[in-house]
C-alpha atoms as a PDB file:
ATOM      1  CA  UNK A   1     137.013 -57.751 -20.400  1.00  0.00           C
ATOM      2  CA  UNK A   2     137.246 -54.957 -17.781  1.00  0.00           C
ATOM      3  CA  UNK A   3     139.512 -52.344 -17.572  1.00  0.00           C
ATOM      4  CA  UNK A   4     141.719 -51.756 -14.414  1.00  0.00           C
ATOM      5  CA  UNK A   5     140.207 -48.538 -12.615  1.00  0.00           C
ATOM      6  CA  UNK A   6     140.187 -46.632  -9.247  1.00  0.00           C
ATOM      7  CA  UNK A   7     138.162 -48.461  -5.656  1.00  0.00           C
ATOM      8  CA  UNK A   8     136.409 -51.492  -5.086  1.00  0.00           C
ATOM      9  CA  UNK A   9     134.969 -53.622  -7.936  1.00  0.00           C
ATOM     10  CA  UNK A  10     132.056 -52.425  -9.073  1.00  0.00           C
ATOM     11  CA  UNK A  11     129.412 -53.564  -6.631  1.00  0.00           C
ATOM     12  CA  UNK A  12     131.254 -53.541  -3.667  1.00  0.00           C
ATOM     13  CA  UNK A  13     131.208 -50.522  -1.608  1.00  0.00           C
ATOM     14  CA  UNK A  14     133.385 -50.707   1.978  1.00  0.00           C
ATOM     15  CA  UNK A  15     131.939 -49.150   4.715  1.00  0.00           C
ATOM     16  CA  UNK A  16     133.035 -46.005   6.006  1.00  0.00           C
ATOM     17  CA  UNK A  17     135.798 -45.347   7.904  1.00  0.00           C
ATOM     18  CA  UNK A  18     134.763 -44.963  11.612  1.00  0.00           C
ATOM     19  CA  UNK A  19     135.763 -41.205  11.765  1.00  0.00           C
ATOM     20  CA  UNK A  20     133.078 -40.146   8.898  1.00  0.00           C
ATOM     21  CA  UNK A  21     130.125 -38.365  10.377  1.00  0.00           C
ATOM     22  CA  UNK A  22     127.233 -40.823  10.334  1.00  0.00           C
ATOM     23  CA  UNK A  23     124.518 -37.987   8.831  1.00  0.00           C
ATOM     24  CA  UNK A  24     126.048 -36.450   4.840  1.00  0.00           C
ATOM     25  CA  UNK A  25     126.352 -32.985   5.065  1.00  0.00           C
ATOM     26  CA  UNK A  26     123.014 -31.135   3.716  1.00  0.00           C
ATOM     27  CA  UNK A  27     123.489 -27.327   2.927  1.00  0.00           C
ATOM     28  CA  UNK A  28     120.736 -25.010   4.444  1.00  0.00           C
ATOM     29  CA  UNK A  29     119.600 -22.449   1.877  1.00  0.00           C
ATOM     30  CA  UNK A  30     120.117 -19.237   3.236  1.00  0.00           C
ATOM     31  CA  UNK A  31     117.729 -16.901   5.097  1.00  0.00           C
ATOM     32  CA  UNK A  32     116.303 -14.312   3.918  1.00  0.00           C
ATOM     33  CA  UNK A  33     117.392 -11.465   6.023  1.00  0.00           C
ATOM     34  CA  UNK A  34     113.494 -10.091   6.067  1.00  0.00           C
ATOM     35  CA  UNK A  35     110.420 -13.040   6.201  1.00  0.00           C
ATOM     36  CA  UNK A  36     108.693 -13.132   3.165  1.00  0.00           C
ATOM     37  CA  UNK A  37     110.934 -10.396   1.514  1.00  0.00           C
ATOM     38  CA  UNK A  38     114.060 -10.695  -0.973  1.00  0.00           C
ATOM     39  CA  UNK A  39     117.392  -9.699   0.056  1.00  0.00           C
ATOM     40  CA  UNK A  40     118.333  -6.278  -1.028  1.00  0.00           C
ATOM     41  CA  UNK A  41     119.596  -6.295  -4.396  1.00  0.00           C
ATOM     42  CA  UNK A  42     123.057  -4.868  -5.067  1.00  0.00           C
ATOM     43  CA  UNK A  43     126.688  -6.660  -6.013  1.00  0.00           C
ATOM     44  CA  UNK A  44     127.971  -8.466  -3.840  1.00  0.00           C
ATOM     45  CA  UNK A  45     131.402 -10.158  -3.066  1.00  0.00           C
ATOM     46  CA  UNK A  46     132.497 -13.748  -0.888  1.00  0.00           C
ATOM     47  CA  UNK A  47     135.932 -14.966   0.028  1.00  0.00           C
ATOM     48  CA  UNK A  48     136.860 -17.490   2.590  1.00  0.00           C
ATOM     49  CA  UNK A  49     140.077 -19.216   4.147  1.00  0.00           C
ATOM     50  CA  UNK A  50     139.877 -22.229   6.360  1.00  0.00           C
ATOM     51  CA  UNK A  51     139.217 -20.201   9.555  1.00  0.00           C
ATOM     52  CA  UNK A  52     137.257 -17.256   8.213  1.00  0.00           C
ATOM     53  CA  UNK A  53     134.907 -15.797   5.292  1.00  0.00           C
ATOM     54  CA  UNK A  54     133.384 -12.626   4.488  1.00  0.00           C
ATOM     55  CA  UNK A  55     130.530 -12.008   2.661  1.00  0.00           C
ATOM     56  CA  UNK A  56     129.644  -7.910   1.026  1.00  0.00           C
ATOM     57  CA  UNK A  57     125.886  -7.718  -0.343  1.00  0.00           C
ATOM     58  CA  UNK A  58     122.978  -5.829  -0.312  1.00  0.00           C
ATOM     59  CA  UNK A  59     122.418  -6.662   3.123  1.00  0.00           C
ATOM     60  CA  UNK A  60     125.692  -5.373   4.816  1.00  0.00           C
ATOM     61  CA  UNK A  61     129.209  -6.920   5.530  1.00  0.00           C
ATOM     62  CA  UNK A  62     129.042 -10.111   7.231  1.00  0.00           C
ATOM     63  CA  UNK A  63     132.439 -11.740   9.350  1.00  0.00           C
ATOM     64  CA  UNK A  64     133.049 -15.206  10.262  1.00  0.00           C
ATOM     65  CA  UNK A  65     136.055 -15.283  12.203  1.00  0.00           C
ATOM     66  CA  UNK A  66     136.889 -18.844  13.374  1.00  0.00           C
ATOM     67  CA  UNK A  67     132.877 -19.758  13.970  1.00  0.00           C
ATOM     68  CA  UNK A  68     132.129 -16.309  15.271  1.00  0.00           C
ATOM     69  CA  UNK A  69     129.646 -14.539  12.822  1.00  0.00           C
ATOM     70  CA  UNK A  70     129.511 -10.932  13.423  1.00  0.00           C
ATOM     71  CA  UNK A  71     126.989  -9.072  10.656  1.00  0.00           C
ATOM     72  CA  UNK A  72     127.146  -5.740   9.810  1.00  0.00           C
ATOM     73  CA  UNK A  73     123.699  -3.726   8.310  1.00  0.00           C
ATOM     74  CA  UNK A  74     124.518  -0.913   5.902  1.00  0.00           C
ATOM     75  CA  UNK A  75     122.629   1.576   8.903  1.00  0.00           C
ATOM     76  CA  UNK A  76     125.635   0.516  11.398  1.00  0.00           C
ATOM     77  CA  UNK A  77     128.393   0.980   8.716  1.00  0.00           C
ATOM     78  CA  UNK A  78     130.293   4.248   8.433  1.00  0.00           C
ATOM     79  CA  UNK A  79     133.070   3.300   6.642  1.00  0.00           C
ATOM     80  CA  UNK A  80     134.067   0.407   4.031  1.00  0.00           C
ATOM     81  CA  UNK A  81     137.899  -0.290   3.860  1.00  0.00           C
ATOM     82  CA  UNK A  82     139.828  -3.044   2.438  1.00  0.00           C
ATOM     83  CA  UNK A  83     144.133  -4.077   1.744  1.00  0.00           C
ATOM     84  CA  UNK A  84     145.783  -6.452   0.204  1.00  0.00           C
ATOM     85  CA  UNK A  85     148.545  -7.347   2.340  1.00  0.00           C
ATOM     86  CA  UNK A  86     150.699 -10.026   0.813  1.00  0.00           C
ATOM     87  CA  UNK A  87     148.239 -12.773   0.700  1.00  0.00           C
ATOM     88  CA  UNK A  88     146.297 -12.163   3.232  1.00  0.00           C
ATOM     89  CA  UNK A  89     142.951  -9.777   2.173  1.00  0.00           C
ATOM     90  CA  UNK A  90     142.099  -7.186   5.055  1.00  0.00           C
ATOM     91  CA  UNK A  91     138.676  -5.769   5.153  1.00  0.00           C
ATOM     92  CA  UNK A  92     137.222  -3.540   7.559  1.00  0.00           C
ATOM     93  CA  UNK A  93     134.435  -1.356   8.653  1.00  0.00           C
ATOM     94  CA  UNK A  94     134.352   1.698  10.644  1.00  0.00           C
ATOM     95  CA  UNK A  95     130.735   1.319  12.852  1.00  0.00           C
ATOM     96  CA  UNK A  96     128.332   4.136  12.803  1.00  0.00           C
ATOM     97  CA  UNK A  97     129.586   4.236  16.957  1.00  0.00           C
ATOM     98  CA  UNK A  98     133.051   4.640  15.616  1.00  0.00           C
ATOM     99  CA  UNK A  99     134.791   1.071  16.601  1.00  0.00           C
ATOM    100  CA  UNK A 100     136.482  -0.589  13.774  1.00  0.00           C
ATOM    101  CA  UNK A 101     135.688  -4.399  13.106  1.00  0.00           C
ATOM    102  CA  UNK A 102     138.141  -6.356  10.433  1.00  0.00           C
ATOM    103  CA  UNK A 103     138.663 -10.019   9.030  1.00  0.00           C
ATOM    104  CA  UNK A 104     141.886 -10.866   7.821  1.00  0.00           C
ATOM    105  CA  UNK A 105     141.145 -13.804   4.991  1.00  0.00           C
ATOM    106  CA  UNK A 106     144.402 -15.966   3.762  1.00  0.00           C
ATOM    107  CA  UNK A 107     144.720 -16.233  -0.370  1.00  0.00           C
ATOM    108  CA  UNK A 108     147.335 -18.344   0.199  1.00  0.00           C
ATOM    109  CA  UNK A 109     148.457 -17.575  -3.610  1.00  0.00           C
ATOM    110  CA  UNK A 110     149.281 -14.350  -5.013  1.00  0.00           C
ATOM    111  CA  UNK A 111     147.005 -14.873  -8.360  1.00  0.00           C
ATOM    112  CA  UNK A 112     143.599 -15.740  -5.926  1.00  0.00           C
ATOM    113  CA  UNK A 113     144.268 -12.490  -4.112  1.00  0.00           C
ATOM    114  CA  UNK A 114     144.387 -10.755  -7.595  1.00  0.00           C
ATOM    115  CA  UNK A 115     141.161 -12.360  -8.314  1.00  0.00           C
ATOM    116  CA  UNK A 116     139.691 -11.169  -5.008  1.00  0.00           C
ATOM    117  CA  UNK A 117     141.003  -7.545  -5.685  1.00  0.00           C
ATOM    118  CA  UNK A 118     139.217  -7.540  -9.551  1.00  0.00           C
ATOM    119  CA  UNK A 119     135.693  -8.776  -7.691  1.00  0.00           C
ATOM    120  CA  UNK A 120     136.146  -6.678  -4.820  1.00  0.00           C
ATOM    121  CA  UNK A 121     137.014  -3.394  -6.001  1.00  0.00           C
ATOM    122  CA  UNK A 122     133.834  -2.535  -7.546  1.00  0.00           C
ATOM    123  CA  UNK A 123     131.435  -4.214  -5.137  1.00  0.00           C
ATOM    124  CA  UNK A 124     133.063  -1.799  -2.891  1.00  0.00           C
ATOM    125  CA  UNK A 125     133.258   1.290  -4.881  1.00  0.00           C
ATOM    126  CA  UNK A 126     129.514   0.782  -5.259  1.00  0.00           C
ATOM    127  CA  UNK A 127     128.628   0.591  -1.311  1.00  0.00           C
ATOM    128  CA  UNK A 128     131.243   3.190  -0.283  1.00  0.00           C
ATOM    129  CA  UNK A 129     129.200   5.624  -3.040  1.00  0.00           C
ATOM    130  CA  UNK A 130     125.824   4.667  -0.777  1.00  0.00           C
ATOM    131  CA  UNK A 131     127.887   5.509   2.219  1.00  0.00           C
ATOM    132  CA  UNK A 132     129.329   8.378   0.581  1.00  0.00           C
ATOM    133  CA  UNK A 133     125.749   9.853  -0.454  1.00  0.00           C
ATOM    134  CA  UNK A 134     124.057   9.129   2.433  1.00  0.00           C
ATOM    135  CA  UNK A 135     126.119  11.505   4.279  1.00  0.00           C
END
């Protein structure tokens, strides 16, 4: 005797709907900023919203606003700043040419910003001391 369950009987897989992409998503590994070196080694922090993400490591500060990918080495960075606003996270650097650059990323819930706040605050405590001490 079988019990009652979720989708077809086993065995019988429907097709997919006509609006599914035709190849499954495959994740890339990421690149290695440097062929045939590691990444720079230091903490690093990641938060993303539907429309944008933002990624702090050893490399620099990396944007994604809506598709657009704008990265950021640690030689073009002056300044690190970040604020919580609400829900919404604000981080932005002052450029070594003195423009500033920001993403705004969307929480959406008061406890994930908290979370973002704990991981970010030393990640960038750590790179605005690198900043600080390189002068």
């Amino acid at each position: 005797m079988s019990t009652p369950g979720f989708g077809p009987p086993p065995g019988q897989i429907p097709p997919p709907p006509s609006h599914a992409p035709q190849q499954p998503y495959v994740p890339q590994a990421p690149q290695q900023p440097y062929a045939g070196q590691p990444a720079p080694a230091g903490p690093e922090f990641v938060a993303f919203d539907k429309s944008n993400a933002l990624v702090i490591d050893g490399a620099g500060i990396s944007f994604d606003l809506g598709g657009q990918v704008a990265d950021f080495p640690w030689e073009q960075v002056a300044q690190l700043h970040y604020t919580a606003q609400g829900v919404h996270l604000r981080v932005g650097i002052t450029h070594t040419a003195g423009w500033f650059h920001e993403c705004v990323i969307n929480a959406k819930k008061q406890q994930k910003m908290i979370q973002w706040l704990t991981e970010l605050g030393p990640v960038a405590a750590y790179y605005q001391a690198q900043l600080a001490s390189r002068g």
